[in-house]
PDB file of N, CA and C in Angstrom:
ATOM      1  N   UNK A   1       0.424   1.313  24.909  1.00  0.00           N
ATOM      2  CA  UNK A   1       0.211   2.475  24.087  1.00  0.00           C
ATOM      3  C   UNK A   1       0.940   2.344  22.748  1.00  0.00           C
ATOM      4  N   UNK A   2       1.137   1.625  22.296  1.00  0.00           N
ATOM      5  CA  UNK A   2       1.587   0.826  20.698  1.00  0.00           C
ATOM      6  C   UNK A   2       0.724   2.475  19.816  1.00  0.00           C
ATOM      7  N   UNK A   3      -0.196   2.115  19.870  1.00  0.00           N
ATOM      8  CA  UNK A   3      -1.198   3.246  18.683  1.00  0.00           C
ATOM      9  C   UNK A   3      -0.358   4.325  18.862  1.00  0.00           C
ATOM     10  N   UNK A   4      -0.535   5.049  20.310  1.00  0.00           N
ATOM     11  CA  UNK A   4       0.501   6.288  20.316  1.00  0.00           C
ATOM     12  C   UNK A   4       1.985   6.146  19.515  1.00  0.00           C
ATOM     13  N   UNK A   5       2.266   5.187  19.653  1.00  0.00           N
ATOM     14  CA  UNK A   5       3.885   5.261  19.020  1.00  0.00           C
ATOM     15  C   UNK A   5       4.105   5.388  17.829  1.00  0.00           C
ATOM     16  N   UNK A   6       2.671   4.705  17.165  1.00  0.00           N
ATOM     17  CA  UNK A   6       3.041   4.764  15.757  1.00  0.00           C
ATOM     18  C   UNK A   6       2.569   6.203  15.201  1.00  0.00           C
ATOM     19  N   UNK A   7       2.086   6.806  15.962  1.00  0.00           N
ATOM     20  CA  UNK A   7       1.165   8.050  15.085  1.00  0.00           C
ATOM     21  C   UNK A   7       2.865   9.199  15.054  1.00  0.00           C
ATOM     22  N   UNK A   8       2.474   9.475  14.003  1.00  0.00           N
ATOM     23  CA  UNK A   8       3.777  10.748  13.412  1.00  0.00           C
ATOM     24  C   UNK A   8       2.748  11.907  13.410  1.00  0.00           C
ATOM     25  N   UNK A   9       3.471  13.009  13.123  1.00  0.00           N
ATOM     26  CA  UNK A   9       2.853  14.420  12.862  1.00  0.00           C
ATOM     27  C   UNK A   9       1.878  14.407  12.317  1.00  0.00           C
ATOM     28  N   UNK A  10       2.606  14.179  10.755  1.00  0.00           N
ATOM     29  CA  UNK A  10       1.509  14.137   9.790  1.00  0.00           C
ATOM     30  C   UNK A  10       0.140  13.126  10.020  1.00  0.00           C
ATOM     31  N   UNK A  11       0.038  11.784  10.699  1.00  0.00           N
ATOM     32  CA  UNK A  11      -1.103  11.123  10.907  1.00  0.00           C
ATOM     33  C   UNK A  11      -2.119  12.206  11.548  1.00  0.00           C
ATOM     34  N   UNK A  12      -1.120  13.100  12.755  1.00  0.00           N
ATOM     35  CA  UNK A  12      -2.378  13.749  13.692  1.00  0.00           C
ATOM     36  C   UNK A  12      -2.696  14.672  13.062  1.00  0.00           C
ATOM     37  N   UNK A  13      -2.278  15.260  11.429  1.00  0.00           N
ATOM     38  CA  UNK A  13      -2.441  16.638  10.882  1.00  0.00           C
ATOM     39  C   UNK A  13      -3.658  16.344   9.999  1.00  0.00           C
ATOM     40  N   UNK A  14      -3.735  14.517   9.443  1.00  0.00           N
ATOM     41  CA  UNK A  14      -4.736  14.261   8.712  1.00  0.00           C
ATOM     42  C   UNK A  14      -5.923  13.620   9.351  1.00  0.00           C
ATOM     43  N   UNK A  15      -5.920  13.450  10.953  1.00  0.00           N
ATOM     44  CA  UNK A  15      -6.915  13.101  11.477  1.00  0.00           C
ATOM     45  C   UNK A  15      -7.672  14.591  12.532  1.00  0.00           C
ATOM     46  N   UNK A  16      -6.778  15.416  12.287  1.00  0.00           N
ATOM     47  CA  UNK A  16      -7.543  16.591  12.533  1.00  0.00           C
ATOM     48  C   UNK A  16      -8.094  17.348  11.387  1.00  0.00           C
ATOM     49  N   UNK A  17      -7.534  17.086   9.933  1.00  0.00           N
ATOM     50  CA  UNK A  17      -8.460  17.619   8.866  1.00  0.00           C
ATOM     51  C   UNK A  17      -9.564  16.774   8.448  1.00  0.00           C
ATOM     52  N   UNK A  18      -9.757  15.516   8.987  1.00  0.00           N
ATOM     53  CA  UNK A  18     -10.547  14.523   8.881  1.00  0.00           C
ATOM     54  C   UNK A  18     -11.634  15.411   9.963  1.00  0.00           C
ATOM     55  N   UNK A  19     -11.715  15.243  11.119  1.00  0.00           N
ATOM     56  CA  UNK A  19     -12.363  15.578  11.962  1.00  0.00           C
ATOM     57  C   UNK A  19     -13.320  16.981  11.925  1.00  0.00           C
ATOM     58  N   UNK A  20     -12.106  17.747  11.706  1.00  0.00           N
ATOM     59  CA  UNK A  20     -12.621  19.236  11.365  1.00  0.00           C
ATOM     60  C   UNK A  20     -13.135  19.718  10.177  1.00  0.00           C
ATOM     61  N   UNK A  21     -13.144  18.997   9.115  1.00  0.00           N
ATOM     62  CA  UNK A  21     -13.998  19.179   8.149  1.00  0.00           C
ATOM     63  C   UNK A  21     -14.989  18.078   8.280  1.00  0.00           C
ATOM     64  N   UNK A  22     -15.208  17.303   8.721  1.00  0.00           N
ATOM     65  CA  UNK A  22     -16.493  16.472   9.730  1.00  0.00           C
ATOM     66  C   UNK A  22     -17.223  17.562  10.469  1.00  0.00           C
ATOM     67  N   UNK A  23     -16.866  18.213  11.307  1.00  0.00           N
ATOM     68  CA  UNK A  23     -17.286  19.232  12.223  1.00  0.00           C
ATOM     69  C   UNK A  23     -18.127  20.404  11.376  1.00  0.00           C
ATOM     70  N   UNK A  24     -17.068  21.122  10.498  1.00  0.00           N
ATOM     71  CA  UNK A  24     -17.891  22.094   9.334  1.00  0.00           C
ATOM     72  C   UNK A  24     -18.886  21.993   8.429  1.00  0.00           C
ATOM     73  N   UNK A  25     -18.835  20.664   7.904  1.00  0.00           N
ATOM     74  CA  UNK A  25     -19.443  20.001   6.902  1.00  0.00           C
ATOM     75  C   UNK A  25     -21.242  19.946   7.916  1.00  0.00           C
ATOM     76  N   UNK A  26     -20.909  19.459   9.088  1.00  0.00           N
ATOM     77  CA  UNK A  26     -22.215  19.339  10.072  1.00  0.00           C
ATOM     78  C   UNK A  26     -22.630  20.950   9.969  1.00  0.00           C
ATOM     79  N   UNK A  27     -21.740  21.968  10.410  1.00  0.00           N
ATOM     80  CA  UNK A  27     -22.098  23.149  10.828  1.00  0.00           C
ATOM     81  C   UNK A  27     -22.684  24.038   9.369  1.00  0.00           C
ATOM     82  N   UNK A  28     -22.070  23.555   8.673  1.00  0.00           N
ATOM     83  CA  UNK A  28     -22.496  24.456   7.524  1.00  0.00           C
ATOM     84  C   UNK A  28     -22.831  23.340   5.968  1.00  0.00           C
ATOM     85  N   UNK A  29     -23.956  23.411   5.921  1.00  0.00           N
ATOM     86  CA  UNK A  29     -24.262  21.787   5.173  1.00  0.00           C
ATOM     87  C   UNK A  29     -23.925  22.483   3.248  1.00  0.00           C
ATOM     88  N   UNK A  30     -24.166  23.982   3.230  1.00  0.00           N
ATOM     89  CA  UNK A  30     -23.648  23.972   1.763  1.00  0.00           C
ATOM     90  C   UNK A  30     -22.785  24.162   1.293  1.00  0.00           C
ATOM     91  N   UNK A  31     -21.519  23.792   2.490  1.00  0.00           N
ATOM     92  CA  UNK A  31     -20.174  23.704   1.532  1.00  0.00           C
ATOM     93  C   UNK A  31     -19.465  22.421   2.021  1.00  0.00           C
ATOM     94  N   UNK A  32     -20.104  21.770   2.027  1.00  0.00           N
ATOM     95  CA  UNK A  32     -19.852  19.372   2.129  1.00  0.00           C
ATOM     96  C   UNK A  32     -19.232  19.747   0.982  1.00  0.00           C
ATOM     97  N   UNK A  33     -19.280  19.752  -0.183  1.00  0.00           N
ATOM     98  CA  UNK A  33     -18.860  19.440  -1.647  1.00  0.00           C
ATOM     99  C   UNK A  33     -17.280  19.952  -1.256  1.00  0.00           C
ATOM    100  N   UNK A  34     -16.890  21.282  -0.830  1.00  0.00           N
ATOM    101  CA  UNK A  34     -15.196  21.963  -0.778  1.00  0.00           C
ATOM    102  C   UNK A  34     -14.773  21.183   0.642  1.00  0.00           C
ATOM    103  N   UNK A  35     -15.836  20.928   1.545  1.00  0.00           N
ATOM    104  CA  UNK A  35     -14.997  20.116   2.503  1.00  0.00           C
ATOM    105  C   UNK A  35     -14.363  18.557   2.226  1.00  0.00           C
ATOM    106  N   UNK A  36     -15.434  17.870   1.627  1.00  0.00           N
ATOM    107  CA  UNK A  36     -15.144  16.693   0.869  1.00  0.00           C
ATOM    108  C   UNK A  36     -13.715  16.719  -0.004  1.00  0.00           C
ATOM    109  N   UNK A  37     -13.665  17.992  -1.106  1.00  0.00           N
ATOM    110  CA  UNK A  37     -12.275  17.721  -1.424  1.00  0.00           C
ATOM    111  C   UNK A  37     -11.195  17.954  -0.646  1.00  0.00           C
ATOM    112  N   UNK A  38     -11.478  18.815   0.014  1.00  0.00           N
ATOM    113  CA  UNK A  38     -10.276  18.907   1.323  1.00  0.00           C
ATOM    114  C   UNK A  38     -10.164  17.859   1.565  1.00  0.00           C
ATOM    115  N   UNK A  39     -10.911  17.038   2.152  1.00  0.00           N
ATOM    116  CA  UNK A  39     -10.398  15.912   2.749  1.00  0.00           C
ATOM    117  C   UNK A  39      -9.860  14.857   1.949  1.00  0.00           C
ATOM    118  N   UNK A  40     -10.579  14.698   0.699  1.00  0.00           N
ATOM    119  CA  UNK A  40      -9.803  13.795  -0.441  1.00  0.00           C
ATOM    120  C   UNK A  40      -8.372  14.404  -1.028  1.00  0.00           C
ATOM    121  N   UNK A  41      -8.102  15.302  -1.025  1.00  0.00           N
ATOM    122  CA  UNK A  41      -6.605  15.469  -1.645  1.00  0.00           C
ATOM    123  C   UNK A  41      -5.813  15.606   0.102  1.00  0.00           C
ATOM    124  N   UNK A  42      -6.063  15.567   0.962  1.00  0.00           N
ATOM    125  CA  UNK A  42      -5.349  15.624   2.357  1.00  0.00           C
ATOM    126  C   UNK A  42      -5.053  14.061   2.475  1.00  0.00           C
ATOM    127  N   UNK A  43      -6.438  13.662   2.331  1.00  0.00           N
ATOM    128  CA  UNK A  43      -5.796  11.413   2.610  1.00  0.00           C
ATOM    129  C   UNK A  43      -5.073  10.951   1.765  1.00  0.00           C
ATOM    130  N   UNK A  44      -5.275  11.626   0.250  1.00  0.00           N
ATOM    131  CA  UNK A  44      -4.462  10.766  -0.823  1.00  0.00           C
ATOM    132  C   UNK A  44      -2.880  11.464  -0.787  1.00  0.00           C
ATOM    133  N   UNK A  45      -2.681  12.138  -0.232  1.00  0.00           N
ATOM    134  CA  UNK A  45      -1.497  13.148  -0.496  1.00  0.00           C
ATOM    135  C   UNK A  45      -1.190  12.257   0.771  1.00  0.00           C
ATOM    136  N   UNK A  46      -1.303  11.827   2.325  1.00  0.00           N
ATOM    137  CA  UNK A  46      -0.922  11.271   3.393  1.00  0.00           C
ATOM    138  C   UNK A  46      -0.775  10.054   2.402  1.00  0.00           C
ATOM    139  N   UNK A  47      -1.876   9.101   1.595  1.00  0.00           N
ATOM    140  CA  UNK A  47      -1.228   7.698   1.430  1.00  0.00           C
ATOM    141  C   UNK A  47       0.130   7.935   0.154  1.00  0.00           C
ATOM    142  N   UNK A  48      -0.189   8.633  -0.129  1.00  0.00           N
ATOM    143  CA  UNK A  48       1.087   9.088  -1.075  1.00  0.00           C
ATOM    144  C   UNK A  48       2.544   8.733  -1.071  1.00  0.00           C
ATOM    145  N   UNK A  49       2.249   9.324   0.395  1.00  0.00           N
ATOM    146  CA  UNK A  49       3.669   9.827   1.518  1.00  0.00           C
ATOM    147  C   UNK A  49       3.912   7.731   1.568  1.00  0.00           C
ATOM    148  N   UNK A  50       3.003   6.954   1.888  1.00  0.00           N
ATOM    149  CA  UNK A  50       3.208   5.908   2.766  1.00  0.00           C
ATOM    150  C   UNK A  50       3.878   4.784   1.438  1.00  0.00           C
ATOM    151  N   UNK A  51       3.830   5.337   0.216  1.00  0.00           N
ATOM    152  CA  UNK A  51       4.228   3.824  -0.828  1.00  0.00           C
ATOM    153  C   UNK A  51       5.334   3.536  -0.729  1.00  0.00           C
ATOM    154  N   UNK A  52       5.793   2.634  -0.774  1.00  0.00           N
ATOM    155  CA  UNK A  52       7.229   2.563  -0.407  1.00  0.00           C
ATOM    156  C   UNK A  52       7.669   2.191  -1.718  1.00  0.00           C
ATOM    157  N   UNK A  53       9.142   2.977  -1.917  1.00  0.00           N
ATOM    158  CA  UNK A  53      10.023   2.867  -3.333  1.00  0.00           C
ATOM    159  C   UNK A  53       9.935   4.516  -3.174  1.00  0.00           C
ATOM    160  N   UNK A  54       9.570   5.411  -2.787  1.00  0.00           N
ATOM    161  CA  UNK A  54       9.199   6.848  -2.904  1.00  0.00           C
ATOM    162  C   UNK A  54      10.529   7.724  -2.330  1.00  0.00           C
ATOM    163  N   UNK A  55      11.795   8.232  -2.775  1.00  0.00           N
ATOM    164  CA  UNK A  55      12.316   8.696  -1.930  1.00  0.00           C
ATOM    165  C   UNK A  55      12.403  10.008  -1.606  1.00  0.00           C
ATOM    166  N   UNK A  56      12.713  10.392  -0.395  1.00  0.00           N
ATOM    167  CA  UNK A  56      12.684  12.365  -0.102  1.00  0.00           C
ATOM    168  C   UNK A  56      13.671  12.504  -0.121  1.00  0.00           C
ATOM    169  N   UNK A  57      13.860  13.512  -1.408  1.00  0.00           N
ATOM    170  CA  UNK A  57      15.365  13.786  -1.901  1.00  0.00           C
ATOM    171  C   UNK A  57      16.001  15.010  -0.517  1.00  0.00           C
ATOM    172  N   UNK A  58      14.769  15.389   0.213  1.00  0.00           N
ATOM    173  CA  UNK A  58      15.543  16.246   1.398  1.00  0.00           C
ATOM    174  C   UNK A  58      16.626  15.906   2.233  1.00  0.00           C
TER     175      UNK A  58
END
């Protein structure tokens, strides 16, 4: 179970906004265009997180 280990929060927060705006986008076909950006500023904001040199001043 390697896959399980590596997944963090945030992976399962962007593969359920992946999914679920997959799901809506099917259910309701004239708003693809606002689901699409959901999902583009949700992946780029996750690869964001992943560059390394980036630090969290928290």
């Amino acid at each position: 179970m390697k896959i399980l280990d590596k997944l963090k929060t945030r992976s399962i927060a962007i593969i359920l906004l992946i999914v679920g705006s997959f799901i809506l986008a099917a259910i309701d076909p004239s708003c693809r265009p606002a689901f699409n950006d959901l999902v583009k500023i949700g992946v780029g904001g996750y690869l964001a997180q992943l560059i390394p040199g980036i630090i969290n001043k928290s």
